[in-house]
Each structure stands twice: as C-alpha cells, then as structure tokens.
Protein backbone atom coordinates (compact mmCIF):
# COMPACT_ATOMS: atom_id res chain seq x y z
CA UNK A 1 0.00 0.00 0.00
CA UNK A 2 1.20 3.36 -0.42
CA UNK A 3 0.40 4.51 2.94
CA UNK A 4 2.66 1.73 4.37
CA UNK A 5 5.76 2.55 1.70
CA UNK A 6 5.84 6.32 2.64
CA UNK A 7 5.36 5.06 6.12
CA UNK A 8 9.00 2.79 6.18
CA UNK A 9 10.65 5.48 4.04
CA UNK A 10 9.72 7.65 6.46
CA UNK A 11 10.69 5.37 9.86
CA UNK A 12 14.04 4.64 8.10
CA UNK A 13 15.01 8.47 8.21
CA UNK A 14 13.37 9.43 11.36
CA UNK A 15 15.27 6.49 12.95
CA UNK A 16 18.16 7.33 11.25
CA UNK A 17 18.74 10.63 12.49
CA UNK A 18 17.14 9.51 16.25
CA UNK A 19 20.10 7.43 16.46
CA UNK A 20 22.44 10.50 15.15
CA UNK A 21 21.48 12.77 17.67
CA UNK A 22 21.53 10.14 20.17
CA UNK A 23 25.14 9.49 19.77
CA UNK A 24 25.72 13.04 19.47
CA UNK A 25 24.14 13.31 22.64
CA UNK A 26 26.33 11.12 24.61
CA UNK A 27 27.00 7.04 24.39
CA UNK A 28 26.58 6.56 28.25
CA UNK A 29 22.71 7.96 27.93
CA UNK A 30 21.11 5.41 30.50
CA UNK A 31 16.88 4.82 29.97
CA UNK A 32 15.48 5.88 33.52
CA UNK A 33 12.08 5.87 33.04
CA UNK A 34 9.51 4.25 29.72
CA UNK A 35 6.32 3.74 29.64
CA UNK A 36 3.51 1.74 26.85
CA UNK A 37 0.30 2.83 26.71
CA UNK A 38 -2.52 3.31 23.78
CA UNK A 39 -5.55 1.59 22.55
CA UNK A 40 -7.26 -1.17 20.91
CA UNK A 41 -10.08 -0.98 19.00
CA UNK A 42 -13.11 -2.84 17.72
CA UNK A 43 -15.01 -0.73 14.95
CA UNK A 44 -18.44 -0.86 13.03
CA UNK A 45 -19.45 1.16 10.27
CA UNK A 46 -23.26 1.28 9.16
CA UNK A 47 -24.61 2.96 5.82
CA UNK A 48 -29.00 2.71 5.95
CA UNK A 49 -29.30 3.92 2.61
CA UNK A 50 -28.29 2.18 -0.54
CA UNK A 51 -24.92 2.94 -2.36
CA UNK A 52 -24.95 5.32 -4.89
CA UNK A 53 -22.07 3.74 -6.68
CA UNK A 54 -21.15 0.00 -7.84
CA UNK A 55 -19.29 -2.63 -5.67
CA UNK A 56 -20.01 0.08 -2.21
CA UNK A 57 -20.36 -1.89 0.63
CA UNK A 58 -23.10 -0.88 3.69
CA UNK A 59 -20.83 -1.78 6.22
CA UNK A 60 -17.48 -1.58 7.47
CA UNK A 61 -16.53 -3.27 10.34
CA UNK A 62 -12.69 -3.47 11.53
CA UNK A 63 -10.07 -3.16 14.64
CA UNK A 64 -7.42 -0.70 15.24
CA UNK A 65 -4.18 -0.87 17.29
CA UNK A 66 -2.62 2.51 18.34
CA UNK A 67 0.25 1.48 20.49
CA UNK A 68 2.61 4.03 22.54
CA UNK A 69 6.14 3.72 23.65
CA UNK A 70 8.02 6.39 25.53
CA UNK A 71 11.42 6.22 26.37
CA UNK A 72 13.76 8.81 28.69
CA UNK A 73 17.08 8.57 29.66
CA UNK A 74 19.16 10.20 33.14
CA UNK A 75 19.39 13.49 31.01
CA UNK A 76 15.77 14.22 30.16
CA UNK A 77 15.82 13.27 26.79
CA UNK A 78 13.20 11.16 25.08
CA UNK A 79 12.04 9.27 22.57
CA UNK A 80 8.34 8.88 21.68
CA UNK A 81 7.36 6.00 19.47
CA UNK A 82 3.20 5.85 17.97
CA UNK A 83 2.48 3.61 15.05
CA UNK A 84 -1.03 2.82 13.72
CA UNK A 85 -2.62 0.35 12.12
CA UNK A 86 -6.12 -0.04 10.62
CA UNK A 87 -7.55 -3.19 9.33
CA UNK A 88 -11.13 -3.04 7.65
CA UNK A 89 -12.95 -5.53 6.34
CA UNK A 90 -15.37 -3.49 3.99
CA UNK A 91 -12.44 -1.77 2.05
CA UNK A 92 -9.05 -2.77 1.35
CA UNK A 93 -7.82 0.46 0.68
CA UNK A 94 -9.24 1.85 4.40
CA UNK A 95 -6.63 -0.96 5.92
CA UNK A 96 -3.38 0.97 6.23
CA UNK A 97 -0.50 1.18 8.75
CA UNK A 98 1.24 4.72 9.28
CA UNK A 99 3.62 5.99 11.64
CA UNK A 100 1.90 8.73 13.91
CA UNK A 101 4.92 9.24 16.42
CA UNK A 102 8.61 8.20 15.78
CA UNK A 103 10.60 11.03 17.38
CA UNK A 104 13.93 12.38 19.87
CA UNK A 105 13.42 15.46 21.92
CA UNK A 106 16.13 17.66 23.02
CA UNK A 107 15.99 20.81 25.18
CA UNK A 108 18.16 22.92 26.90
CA UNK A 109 18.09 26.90 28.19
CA UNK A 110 19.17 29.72 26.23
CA UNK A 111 20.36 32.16 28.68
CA UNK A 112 16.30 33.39 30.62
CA UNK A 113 14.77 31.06 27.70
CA UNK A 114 13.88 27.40 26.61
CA UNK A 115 14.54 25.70 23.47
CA UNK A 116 13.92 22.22 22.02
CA UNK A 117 14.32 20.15 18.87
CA UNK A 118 11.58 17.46 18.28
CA UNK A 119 13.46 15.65 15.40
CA UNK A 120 11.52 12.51 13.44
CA UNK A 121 8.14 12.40 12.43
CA UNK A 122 5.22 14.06 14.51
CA UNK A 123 1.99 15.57 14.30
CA UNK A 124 1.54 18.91 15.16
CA UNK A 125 -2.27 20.93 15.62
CA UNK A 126 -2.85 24.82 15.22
CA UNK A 127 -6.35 25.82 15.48
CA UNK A 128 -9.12 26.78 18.14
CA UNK A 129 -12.21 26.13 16.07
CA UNK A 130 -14.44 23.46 16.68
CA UNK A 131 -15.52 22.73 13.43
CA UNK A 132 -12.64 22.42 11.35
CA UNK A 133 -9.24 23.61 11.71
CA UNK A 134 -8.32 25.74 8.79
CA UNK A 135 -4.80 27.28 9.56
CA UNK A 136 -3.91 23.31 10.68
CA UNK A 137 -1.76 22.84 7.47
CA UNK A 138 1.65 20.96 8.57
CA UNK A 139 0.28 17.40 8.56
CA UNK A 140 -1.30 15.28 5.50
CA UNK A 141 -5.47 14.30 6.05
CA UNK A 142 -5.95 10.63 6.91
CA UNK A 143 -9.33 11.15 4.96
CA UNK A 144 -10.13 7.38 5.35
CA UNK A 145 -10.59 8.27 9.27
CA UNK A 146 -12.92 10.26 9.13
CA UNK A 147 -14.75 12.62 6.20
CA UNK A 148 -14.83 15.41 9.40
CA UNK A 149 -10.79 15.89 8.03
CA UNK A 150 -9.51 16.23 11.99
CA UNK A 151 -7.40 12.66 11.59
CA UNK A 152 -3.80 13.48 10.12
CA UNK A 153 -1.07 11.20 9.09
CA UNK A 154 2.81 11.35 10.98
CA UNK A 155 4.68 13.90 9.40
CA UNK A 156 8.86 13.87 8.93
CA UNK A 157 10.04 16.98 10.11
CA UNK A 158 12.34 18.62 12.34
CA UNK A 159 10.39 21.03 15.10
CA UNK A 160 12.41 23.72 16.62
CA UNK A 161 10.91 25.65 19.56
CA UNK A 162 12.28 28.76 21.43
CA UNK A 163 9.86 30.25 24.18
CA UNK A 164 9.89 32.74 27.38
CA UNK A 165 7.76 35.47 28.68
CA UNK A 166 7.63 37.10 25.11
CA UNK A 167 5.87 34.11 23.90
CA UNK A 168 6.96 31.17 21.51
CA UNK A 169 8.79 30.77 18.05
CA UNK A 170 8.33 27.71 16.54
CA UNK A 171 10.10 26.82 13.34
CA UNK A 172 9.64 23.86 11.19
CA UNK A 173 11.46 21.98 8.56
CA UNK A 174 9.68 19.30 6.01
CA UNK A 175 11.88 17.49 4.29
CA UNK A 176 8.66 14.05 2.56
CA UNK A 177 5.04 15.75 1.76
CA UNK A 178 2.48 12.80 2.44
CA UNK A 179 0.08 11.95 0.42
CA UNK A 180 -3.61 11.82 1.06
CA UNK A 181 -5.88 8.74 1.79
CA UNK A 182 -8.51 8.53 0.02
CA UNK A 183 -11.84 5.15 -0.12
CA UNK A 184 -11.30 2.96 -2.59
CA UNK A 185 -13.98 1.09 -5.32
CA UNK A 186 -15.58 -1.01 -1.96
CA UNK A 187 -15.51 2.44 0.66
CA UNK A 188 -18.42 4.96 1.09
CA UNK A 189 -17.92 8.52 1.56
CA UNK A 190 -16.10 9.25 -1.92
CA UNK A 191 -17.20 10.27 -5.37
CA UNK A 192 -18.19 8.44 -8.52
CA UNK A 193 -14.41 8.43 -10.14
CA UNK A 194 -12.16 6.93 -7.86
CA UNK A 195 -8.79 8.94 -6.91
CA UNK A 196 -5.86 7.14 -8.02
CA UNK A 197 -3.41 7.74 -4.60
CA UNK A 198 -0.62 5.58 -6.54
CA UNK A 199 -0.05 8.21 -9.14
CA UNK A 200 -0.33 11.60 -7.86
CA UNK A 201 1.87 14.56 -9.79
CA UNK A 202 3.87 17.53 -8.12
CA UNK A 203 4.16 21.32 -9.23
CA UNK A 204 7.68 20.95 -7.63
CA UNK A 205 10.55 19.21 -9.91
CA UNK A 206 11.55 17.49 -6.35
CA UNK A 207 8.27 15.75 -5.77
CA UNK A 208 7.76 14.40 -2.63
CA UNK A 209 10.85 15.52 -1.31
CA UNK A 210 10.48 19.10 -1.31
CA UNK A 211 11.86 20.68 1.16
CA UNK A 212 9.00 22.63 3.42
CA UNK A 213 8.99 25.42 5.64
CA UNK A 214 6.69 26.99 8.27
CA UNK A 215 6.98 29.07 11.19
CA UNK A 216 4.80 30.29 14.05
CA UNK A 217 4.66 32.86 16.45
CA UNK A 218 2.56 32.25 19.38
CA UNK A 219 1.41 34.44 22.89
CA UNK A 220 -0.96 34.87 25.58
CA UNK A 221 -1.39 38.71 26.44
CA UNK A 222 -4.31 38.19 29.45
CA UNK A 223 -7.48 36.58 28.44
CA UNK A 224 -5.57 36.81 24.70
CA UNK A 225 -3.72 33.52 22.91
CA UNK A 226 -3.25 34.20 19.78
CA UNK A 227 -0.82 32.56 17.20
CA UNK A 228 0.55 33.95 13.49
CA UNK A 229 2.02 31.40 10.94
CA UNK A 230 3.72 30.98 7.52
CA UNK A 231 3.86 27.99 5.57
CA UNK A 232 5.62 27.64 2.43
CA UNK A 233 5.65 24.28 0.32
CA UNK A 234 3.26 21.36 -1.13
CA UNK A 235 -0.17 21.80 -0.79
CA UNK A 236 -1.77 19.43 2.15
CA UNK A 237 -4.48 19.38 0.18
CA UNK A 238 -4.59 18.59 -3.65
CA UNK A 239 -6.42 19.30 -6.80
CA UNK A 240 -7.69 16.17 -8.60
CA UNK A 241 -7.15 15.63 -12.62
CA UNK A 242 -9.25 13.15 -14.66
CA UNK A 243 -6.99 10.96 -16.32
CA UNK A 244 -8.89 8.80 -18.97
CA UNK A 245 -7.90 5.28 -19.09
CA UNK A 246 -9.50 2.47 -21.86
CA UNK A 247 -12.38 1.46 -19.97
CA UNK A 248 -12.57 4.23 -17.02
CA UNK A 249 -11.56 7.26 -15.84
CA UNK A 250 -9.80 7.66 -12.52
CA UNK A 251 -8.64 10.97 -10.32
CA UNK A 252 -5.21 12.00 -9.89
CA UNK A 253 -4.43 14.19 -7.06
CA UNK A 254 -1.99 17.36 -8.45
CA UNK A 255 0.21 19.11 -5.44
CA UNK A 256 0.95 22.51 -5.90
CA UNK A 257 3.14 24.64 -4.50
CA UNK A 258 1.41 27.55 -1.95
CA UNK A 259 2.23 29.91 0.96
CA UNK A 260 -0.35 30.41 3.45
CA UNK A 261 -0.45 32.55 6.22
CA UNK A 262 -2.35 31.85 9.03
CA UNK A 263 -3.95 33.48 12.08
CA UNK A 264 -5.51 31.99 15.10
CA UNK A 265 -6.91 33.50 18.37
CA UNK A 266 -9.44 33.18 21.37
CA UNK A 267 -10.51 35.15 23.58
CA UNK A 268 -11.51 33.82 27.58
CA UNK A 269 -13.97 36.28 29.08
CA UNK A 270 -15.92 34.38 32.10
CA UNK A 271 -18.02 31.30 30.76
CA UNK A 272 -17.56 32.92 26.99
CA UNK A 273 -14.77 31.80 24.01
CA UNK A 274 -14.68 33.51 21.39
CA UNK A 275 -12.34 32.53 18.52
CA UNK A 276 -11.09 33.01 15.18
CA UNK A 277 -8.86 31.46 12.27
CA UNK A 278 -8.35 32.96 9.31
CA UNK A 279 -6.11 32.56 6.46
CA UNK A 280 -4.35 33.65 2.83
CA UNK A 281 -3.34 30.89 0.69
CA UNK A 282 -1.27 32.01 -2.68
CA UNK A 283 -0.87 29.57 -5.54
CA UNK A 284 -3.94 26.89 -4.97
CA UNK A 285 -6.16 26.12 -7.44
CA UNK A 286 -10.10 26.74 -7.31
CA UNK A 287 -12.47 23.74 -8.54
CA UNK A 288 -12.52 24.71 -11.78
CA UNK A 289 -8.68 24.05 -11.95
CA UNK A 290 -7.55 27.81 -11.90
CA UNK A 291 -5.01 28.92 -9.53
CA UNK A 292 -6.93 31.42 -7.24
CA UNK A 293 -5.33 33.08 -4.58
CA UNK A 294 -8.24 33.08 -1.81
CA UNK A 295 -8.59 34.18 2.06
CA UNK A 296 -10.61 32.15 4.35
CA UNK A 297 -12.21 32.66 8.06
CA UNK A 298 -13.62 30.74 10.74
CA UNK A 299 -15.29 33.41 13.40
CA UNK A 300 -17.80 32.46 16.52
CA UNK A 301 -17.31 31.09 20.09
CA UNK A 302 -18.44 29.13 22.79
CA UNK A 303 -20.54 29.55 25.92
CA UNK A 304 -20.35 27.10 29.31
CA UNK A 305 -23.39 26.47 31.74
CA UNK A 306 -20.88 25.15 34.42
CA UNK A 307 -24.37 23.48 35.97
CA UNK A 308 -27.54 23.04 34.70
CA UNK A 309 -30.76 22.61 37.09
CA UNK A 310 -28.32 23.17 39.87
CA UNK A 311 -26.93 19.45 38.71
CA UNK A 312 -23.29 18.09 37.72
CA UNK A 313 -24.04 18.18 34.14
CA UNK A 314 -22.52 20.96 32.02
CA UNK A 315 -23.93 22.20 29.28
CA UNK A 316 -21.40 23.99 26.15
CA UNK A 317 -23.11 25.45 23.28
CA UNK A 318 -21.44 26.66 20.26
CA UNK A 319 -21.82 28.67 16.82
CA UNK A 320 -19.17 29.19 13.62
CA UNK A 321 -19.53 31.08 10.81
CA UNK A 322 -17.05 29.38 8.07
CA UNK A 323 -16.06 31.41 4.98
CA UNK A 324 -14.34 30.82 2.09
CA UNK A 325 -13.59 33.56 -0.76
CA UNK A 326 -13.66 31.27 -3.63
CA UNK A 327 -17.60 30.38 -2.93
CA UNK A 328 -19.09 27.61 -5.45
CA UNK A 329 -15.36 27.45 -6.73
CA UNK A 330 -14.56 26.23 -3.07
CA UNK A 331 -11.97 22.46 -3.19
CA UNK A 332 -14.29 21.92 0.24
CA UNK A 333 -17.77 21.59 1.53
CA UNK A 334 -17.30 24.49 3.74
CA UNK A 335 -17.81 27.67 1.66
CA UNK A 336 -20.33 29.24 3.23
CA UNK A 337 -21.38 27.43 6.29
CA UNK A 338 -23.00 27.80 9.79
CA UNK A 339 -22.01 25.44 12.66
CA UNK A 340 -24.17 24.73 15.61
CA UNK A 341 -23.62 22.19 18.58
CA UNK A 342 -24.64 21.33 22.30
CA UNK A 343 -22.65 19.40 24.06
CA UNK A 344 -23.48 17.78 27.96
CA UNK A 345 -20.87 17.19 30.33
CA UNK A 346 -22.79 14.60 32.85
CA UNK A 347 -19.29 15.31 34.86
CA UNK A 348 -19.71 11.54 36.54
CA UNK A 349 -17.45 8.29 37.32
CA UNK A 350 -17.94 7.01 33.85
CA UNK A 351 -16.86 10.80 31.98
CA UNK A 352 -19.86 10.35 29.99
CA UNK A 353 -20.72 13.05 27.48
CA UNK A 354 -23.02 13.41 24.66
CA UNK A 355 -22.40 16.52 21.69
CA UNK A 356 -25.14 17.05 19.00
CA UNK A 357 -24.65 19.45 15.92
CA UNK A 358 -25.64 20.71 12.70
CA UNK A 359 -23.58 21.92 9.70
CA UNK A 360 -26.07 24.41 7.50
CA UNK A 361 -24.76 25.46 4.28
CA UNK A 362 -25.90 28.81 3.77
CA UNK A 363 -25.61 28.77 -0.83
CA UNK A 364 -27.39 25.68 -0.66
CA UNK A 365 -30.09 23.72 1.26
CA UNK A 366 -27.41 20.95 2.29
CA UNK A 367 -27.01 20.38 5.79
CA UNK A 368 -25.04 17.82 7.86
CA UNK A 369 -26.27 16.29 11.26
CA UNK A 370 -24.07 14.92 14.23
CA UNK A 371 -24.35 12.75 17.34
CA UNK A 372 -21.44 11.24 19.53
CA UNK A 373 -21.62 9.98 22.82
CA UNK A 374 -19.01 8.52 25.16
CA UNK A 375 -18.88 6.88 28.33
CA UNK A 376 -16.22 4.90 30.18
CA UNK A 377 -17.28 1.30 30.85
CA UNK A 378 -14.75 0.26 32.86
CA UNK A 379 -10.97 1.75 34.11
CA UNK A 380 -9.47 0.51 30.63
CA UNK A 381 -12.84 -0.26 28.85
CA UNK A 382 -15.24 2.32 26.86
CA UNK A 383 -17.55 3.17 24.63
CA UNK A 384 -18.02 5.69 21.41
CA UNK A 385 -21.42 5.75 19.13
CA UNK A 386 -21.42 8.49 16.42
CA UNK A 387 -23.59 9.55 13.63
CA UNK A 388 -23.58 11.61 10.75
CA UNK A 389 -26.73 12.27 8.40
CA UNK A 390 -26.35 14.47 5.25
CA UNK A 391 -29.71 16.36 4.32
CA UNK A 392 -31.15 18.31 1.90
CA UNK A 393 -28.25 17.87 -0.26
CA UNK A 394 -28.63 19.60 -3.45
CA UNK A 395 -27.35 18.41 -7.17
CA UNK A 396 -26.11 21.42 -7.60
CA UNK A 397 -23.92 21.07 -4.14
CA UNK A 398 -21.29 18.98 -6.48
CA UNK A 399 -19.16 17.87 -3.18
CA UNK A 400 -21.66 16.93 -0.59
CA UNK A 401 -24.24 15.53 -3.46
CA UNK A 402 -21.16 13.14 -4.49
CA UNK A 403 -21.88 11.52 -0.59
CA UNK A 404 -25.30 11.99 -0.12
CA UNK A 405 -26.04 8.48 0.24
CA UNK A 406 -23.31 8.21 2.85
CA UNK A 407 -24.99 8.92 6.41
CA UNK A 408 -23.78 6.40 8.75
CA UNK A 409 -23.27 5.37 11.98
CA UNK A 410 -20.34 3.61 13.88
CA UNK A 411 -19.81 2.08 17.52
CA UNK A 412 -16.17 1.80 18.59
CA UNK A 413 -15.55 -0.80 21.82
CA UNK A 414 -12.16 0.70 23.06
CA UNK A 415 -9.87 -0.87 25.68
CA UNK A 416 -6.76 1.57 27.05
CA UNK A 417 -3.82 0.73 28.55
C-alpha cells in the first residue's frame, strides 16, 4: 500500500537521524524511566441507505491498534514511538499502517529562555475552532478516518521551539510531503471516479521531497492567545485531474506549491470563548482548476453552563460562521457554512458526554447532522457511538451531493492501557 511505503521510508530516516542525535548526545545515555500505553479498537461502520455507486459496501466493520512507547534517559531526553494500524474488512484500501509518532526530543536553556528540537516524524495541531481547523496545514489528512478531516497522518520533520515570557517561536522543517488517503472502489464517503493515490503529480521538480517550511509565532497577552504562521511548500491538500484510461476514468491528485499565512486567536472572558482562524493561501487552485489566490475565516465562540438545574451536568453550546472567498469554486464543503452544537458534560465516574450538531450550508439547502456519545465502561474499557446524516443535499452542491447516500453510523468498543 502506499500509505505503508511512505510510512517505512519515512521510519528509516526518522530512525536514522534519532540514532544520530543520540550518539551526538552522549553514548553513556542510560533509559530511567519508559512507559507503553494506547488503545485497541473494535469498529463498526453502518450505511442505511443504498450505495450510490457500484461494488459500495453498507458496512465496514474493523479493529485498530494505536500502540505508545516512551522512552527517557538520566538526562531528560526522550524518545516517543506511535504507530497505527487499521484493518477493515469493507475496504481494502481503508486498511493501512502509518507511523503517527517516531521522534527524539532535546531541550536545553538559552540564557532566561527554553529551546527544544523534536526531530523525526510528529503531528503537530494549530487551530481553536471546533468545526474544522483551517490554519492546521503541517500534517497530510488521513481522509479514510474520518470525512470530518480532523485525523492526520505522521509527518517527517524537524520542530524547533524557542519560548519565554515574550511568547513562543516555533520553526519547522519538512523534508517528505504525504500523500492523502482517500476510499477505494468497496468504501463509502467518496465520489463516482475513484482517486488514483498511486499516481499523484507535483508542481515541484523534487516531488515528494520538497523541502518545506513553516513558522509560528505564538502568545498569551491576558485573556488573549493568539498565534501567526507561515507555511511555504506542497499543498496538504490537492487538486484532482481526470486521467482517462480504456475502460474508465480515474482521479489523480496534483500538489501545488502555496504559501499560506495563518492566524488563530481566542478570547476567555468568564463562561464565553470567542475565537477566530483565518487565512491567505497564494498559488492553490479553485475547482474549476484555476489557480486562485483566496482568504478564508472561521469566526464564533463558545458559551459554558458550568451546571444546569443546579446538577453536575454541564452544558457547552457553540456557533461558527465558516467562509471561504472562492464560494461555489470552493476544493471543500465548507464555503459558506453555519455550525451549531450542544454538548453535555454529565461530569460523573464514567466521563460520559453526549455533543449534537448541525452543519447548514448557507448557498445551498445541504445540511449535515451529528451525534457522539461517550462513556467509560470500565478503568481501561469504553464506549463511542457516532452519527452523521447528510440532508437536503442539493445536485447542484457537487461535493456533498457526491456523498449523499453516505450517512452512517459507527460504535467503537475501546480498551486503554
């Protein structure tokens, strides 16, 4: 699979230079203190309505492992190890094994300040909206997670950070760009053409090993955190080309390059959170295939009833307004969109909690409806049910109308340790 190739390619180099900087470090490094942990999972997938497309399954049931290994030796220094693997038994190409985690951390004081190197591969989130994260850009989509886009692949990189009472700089270099999962003939949630992942194209003469660069700039000035970044480098996300083949047409995914800059901040005032993330991307192209420069926002907040009915249970409610410039032309289903959601706290033994929400698009009359609810069996057992239900989706909507047979609902049986 080509998940699992850029995976080893990827462990070899992050390994590689672990062991570097380890032996730069010092050969008499002693492991003090390690610890395993993670999670097991049993997984089932239901689609009620009938496929739109040929060979679709209505289920997809399957297990994950999501293993944890952290190392430290007498100095402080660590290694963090997180692999993950996915089997599926409705779609082949939803099995996949990745490396989330496979990296050494350094740190040391620079005269009043802190520093530290993460060097491997990592993931890394920016964002404070609850909806979607828009100025989270560093790490590749695991799309076959999740359609919600909040899964990401590991990411080679190396992570400098330099912080103090002035705030943080963060500086990053890329050296692989990832790829993008995608369903394959058997999965739901996809279109009518099926993407060809095996064969994707680059802008960049250096394909896949383009060297990337970001930086960020983060602070808290009272109730104030707010962070700016640059990114420069392959697109996370990609344009898709027909490619005609005797017999069928397939999707190629085309990387360009792109700069974005990105801004994210929230605001604490009493029970209220107000937030925003906004961004400028330069060199991306629009869905009719044109490169459009565009700017993008995500603006609302969140409110906390710390008890309702004079009970333990706490109620959050928020409301997003999502933007983007380029409209119809939009690569996403969230052009023009309002988010709403409730979510109860029960604050008890088992940490049960139970969100509902709805995604309205305001250019069309599609709208996307959400349920999850967890609760903790046992100390290492519990439970997660979730549901998604697209409605009103229009023809004219050509993204969401591609999955509009696609509501479904899963139950995951987890067991931590």
């Amino acid at each position: 699979m080509f998940s699992g190739r850029v995976c080893r390619r990827a462990a070899l180099r992050a390994f590689v230079a672990a062991s570097l900087l380890a032996g730069a470090a010092g050969a008499e490094a002693e492991i003090v203190d390690w610890e395993f942990s993670g999670n097991l999972r049993i997984e089932g997938r239901w689609y009620p309505e009938t496929a739109a497309y040929p060979f679709q399954r209505d289920h997809a049931s399957g297990a994950v492992a999501a293993p944890k290994l952290y190392l430290e030796d007498d100095e402080g220094r660590s290694f963090t190890l997180a692999p993950f693997f996915r089997y599926d038994a409705g779609d082949p190409d939803r099995a996949h094994a990745d490396l989330r985690e496979a990296y050494l951390l350094l740190f040391g004081d620079i005269g009043d300040d802190q520093w530290e190197l993460r060097l491997g591969i990592d993931r890394v989130f920016w964002g404070v909206a609850e909806s979607r994260h828009l100025v989270d850009i560093l790490n590749q989509v695991d799309l076959v997670e999740h359609p919600n886009e909040k899964a990401k692949l590991g990411q080679p990189m190396a992570h400098f950070t330099w912080s103090g009472d002035w705030g943080a700089l963060e500086l990053f270099g890329l050296p692989y760009h990832r790829t993008r999962t995608y369903p394959g003939r058997r999965g739901r949630l996809r279109g009518p053409l099926l993407v060809d992942d095996g064969r994707e194209e680059y802008e960049s003469g250096a394909g896949a090993g383009h060297l990337d660069l970001a930086a960020r700039y983060s602070h808290s000035i009272g109730a104030l955190d707010f962070g700016a970044s640059v990114f420069d480098g392959t697109a996370r996300e990609p344009c898709l080309l027909c490619l005609w083949r005797p017999g069928t047409t397939v999707l190629v995914p085309y990387y360009e390059q792109i700069r974005q800059f990105g801004l994210d901040a929230q605001l604490t005032t009493g029970p209220w959170l107000l937030k925003l993330e906004a961004i400028r991307r330069q060199g991306a192209r629009d869905q009719s295939l044109r490169e459009n420069d565009f700017g993008a926002f995500i603006i609302g907040g969140e409110y906390e009833f710390a008890s309702v009915f004079d009970s333990d249970i706490g109620l959050t409610l928020f409301a997003e307004w999502l933007h983007d410039g380029r409209r119809r032309h939009a690569t996403n289903a969230f052009q023009n969109d309002i988010f709403v959601a409730a979510r109860l706290a029960f604050n008890d033994a088992e940490s049960t909690d139970l969100t509902i929400s709805l995604l309205k698009d305001l250019d069309y009359p599609s709208q996307t409806a959400g349920v999850e609810f967890n609760r903790r069996l046992s100390n290492q057992w519990s439970l997660r049910f979730e549901a998604t239900v697209f409605l009103g989706v229009a023809e004219r909507d050509p993204l969401p109308y591609a999955t509009r047979r696609d509501s479904f609902a899963e139950l995951h049986l987890v067991y931590s340790f």
